[in-house]
Protein backbone atom coordinates (compact mmCIF):
# COMPACT_ATOMS: atom_id res chain seq x y z
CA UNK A 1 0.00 0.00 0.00
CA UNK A 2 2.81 2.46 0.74
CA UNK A 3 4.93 1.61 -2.02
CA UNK A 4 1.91 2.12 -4.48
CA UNK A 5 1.48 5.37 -2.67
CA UNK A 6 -2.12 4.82 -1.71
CA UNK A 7 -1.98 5.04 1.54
CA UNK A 8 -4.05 8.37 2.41
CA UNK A 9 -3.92 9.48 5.81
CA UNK A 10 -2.24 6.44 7.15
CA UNK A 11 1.07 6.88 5.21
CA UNK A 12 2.78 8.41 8.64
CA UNK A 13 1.40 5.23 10.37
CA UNK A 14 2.80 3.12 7.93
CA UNK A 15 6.19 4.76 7.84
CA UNK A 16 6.89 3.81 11.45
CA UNK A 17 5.87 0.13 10.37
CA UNK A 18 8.67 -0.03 7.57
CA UNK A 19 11.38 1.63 9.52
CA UNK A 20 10.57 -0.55 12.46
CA UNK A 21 10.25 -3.50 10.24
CA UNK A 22 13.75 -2.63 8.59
CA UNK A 23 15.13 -2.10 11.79
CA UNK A 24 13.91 -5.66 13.22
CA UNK A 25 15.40 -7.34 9.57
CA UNK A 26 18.79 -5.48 10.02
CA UNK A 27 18.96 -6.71 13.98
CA UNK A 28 18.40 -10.54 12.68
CA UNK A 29 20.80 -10.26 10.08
CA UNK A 30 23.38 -8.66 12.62
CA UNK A 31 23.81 -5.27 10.59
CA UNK A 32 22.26 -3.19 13.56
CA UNK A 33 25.58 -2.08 14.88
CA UNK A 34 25.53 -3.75 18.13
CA UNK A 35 21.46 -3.54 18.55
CA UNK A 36 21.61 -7.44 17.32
CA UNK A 37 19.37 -9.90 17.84
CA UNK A 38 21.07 -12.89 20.05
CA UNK A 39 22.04 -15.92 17.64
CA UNK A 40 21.68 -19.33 19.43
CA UNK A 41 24.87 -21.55 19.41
């Protein structure tokens, strides 16, 4: 919806859910710069 830029009024809303969904991806791939998500051994 954001991408197709249709989302209306919600488009702040939906910002915050793609930077906090690229933030979560970045933290399991270890590219957070120390804000990583714990691997198990």
């Amino acid at each position: 919806v954001l991408m197709e830029g249709q989302g209306g009024s919600y488009v702040p809303t939906l910002k915050q859910y793609q930077d906090k969904a690229a933030y979560f991806l970045c933290a399991c791939l270890q590219k957070n710069g120390g804000y990583n998500v714990p691997l198990t051994p």
